[in-house]
N, C-alpha and C. Protein backbone atom coordinates (compact mmCIF):
# COMPACT_ATOMS: atom_id res chain seq x y z
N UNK A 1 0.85 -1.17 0.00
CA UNK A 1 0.00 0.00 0.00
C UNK A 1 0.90 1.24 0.00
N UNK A 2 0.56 2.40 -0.52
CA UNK A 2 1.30 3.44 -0.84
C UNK A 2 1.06 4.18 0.70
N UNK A 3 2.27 4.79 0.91
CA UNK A 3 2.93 5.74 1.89
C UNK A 3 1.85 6.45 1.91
N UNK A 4 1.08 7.12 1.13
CA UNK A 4 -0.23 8.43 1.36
C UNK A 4 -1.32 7.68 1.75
N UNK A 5 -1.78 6.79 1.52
CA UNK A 5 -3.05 5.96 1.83
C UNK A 5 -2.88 5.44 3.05
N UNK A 6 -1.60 4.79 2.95
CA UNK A 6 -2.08 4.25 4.68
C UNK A 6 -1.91 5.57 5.73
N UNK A 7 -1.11 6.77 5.35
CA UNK A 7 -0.94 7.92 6.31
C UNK A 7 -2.74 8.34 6.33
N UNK A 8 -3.55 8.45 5.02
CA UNK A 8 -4.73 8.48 5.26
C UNK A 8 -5.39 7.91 5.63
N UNK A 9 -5.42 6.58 5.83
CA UNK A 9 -6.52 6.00 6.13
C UNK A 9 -5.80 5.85 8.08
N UNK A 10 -4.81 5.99 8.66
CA UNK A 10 -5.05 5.93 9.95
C UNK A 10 -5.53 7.12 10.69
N UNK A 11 -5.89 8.46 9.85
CA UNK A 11 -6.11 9.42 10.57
C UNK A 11 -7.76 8.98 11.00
N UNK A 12 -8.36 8.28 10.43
CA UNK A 12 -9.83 7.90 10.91
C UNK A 12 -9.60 6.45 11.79
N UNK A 13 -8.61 5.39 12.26
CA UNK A 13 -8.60 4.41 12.48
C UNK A 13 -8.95 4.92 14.25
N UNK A 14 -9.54 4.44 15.15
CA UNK A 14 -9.95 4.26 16.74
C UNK A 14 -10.47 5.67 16.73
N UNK A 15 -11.39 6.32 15.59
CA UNK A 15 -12.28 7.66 15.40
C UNK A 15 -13.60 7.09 15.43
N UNK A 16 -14.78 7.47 16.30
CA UNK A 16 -16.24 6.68 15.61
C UNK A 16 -17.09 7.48 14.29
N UNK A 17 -17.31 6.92 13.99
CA UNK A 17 -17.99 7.24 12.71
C UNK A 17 -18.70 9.14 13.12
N UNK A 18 -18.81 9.65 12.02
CA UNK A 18 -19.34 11.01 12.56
C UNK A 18 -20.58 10.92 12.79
N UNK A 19 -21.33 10.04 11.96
CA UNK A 19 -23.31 9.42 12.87
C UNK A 19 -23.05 8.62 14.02
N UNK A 20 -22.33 8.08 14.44
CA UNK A 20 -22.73 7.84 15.48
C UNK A 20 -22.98 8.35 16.77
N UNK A 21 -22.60 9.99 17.01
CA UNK A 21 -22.95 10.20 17.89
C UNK A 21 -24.43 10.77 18.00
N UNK A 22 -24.94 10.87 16.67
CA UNK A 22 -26.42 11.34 16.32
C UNK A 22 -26.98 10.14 16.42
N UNK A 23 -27.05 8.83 16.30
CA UNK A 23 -27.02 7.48 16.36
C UNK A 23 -28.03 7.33 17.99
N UNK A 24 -27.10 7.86 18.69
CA UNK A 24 -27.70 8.14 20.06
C UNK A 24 -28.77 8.82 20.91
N UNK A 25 -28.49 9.96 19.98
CA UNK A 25 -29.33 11.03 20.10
C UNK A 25 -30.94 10.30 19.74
N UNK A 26 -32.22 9.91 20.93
CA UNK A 26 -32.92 9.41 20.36
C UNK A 26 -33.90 10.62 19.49
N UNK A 27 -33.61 11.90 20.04
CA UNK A 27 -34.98 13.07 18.84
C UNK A 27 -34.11 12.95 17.57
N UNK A 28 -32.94 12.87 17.20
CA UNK A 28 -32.22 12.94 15.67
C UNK A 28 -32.91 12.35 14.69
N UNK A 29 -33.51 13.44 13.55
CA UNK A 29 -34.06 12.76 12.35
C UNK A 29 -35.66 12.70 12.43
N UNK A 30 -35.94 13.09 13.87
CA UNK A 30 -37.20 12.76 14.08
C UNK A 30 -38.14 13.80 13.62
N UNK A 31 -39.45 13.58 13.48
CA UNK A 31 -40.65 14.95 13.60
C UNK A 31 -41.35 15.01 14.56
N UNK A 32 -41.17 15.37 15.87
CA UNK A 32 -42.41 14.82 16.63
C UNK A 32 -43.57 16.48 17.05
N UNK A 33 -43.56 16.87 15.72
CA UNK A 33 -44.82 17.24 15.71
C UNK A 33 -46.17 16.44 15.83
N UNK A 34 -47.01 16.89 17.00
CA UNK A 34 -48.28 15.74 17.24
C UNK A 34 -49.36 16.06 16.23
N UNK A 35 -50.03 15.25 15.82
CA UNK A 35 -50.94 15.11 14.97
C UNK A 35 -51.97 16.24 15.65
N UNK A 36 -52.77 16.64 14.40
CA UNK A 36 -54.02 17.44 14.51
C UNK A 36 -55.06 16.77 14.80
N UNK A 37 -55.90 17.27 16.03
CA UNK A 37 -56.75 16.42 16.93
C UNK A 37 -58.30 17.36 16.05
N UNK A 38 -57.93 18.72 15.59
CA UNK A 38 -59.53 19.32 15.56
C UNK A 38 -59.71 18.73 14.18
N UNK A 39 -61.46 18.93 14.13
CA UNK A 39 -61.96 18.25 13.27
C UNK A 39 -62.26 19.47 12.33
N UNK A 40 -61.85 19.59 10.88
CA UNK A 40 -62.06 20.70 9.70
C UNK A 40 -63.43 20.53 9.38
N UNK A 41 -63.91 21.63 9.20
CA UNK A 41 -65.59 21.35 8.30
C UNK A 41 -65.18 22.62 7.49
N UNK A 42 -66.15 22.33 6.61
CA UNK A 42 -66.34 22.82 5.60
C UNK A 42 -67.42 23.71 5.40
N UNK A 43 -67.78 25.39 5.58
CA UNK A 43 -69.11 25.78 5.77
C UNK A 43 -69.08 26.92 4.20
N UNK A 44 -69.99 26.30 3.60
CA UNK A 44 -70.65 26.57 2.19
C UNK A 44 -71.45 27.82 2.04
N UNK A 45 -71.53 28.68 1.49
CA UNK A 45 -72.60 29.94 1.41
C UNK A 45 -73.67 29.89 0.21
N UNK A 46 -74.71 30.63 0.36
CA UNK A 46 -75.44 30.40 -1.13
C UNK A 46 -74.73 30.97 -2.25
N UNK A 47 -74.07 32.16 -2.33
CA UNK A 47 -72.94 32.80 -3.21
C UNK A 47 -72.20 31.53 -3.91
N UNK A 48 -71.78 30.24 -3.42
CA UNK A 48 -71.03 29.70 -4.06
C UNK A 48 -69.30 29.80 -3.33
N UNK A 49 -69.38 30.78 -2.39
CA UNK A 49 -67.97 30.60 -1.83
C UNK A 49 -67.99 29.55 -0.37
N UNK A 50 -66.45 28.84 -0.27
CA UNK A 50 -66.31 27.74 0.81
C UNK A 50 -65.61 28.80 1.65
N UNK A 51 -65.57 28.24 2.83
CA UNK A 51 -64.35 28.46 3.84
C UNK A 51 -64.36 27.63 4.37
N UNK A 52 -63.44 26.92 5.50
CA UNK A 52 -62.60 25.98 5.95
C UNK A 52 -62.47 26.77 8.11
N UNK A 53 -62.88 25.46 8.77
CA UNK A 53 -63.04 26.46 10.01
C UNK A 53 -62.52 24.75 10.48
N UNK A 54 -61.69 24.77 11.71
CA UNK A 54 -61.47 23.88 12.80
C UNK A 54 -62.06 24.05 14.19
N UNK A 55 -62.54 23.04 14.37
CA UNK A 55 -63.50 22.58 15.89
C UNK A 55 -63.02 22.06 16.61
N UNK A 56 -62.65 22.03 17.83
CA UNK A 56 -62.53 20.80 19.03
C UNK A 56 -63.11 19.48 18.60
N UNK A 57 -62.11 18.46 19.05
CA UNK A 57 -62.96 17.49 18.80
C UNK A 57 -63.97 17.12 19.99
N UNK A 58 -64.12 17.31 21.11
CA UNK A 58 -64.86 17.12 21.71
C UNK A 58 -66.17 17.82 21.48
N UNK A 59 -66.28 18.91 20.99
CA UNK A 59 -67.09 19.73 20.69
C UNK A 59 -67.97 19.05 18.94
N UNK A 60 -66.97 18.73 18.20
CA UNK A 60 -67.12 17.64 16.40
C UNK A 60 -67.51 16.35 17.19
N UNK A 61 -67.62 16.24 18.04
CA UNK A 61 -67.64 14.89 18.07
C UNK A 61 -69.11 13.98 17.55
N UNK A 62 -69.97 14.80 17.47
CA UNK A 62 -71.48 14.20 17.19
C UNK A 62 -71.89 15.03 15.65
N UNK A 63 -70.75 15.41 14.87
CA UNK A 63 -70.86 15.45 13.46
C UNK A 63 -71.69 17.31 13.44
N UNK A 64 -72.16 17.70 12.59
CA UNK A 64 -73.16 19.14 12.67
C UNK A 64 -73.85 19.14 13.44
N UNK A 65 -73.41 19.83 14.47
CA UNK A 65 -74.75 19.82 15.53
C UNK A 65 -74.91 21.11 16.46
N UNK A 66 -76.14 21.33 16.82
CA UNK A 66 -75.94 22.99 17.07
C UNK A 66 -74.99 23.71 18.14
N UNK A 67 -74.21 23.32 18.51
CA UNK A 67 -73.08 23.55 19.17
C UNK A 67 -71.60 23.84 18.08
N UNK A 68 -71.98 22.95 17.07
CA UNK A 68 -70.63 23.61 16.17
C UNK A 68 -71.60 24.61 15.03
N UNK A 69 -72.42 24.68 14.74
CA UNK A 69 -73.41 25.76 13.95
C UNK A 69 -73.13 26.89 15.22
N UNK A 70 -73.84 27.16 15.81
CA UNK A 70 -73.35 28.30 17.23
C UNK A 70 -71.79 28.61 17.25
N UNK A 71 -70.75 27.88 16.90
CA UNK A 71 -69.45 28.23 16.59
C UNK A 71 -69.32 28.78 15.63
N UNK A 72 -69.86 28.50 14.45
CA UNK A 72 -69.74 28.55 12.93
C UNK A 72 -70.18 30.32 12.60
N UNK A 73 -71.58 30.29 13.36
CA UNK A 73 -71.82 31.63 13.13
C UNK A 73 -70.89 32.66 14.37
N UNK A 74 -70.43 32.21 15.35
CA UNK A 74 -69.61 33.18 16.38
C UNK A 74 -68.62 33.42 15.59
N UNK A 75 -67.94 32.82 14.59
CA UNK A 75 -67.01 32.88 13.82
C UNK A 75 -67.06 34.24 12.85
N UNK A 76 -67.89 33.83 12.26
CA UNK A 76 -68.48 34.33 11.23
C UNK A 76 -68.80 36.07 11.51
N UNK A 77 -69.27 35.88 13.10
CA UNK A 77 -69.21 37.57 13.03
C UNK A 77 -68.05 38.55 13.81
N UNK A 78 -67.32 37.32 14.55
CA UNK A 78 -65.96 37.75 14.49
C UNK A 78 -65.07 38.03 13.55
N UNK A 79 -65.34 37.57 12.46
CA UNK A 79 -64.73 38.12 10.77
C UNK A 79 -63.98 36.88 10.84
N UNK A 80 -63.61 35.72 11.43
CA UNK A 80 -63.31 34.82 10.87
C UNK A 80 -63.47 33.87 9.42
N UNK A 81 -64.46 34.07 9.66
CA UNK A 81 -65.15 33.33 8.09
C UNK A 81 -65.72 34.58 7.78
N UNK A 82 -65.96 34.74 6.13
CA UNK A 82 -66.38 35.51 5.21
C UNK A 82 -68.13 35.86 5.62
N UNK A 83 -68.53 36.79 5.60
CA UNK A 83 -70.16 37.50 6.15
C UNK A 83 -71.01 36.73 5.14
N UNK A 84 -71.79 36.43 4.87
CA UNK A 84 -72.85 36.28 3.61
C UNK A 84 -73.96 34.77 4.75
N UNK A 85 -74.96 34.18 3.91
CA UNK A 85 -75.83 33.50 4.32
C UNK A 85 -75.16 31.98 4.28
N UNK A 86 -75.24 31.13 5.03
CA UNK A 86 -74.38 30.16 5.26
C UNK A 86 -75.54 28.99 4.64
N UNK A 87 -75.32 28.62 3.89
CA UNK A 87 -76.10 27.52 3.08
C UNK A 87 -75.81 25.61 3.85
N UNK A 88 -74.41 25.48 4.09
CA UNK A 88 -74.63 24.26 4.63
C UNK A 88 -72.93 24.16 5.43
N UNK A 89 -72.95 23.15 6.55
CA UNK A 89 -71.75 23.18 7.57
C UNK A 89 -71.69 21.53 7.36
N UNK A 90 -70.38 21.28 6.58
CA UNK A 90 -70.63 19.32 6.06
C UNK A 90 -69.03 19.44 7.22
N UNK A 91 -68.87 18.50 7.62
CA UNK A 91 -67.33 17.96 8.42
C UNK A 91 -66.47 17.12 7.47
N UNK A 92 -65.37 18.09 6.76
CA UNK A 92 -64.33 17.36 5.48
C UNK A 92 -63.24 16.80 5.80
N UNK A 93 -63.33 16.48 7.31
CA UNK A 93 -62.62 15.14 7.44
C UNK A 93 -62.15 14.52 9.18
């Protein structure tokens, strides 16, 4: 073996790898962003325009019901959602 190679290759010999100390690290690489718990609906106007509003799920939990309609419009005149006549509140997912 040539004089330069083995001078190179012992400068890494009893070195640990440069991942391994990330290796350890158990958050490295990870996402632990937690999943989205509220439930999106979807509330429709007669105009033809959508908007997009998130609920508690404890509150979504029994699908349109007048507790998330009573949200929908508190929303609505807080300027959250767009002003106009609200035609239908479906839950898109």
């Amino acid at each position: 073996m040539p004089e330069g190679a083995r001078a190179a290759r012992q400068q890494f010999v009893n070195q640990p790898p440069a991942m391994l100390p990330r290796m350890w690290d158990k958050n490295y690489g990870r996402n632990f962003r937690r999943p989205d718990k509220q439930q999106m609906f979807v509330v429709r106007f007669t105009d033809g325009k959508s908007a997009y509003t998130r609920i508690a799920p404890n509150i979504a939990m029994f699908g349109v019901s007048p507790a998330v309609m009573r949200i929908v419009s508190e929303r609505q005149s807080r300027g959250e959602i767009p002003a106009g006549d609200i035609l239908e509140v479906v839950r898109a997912r």
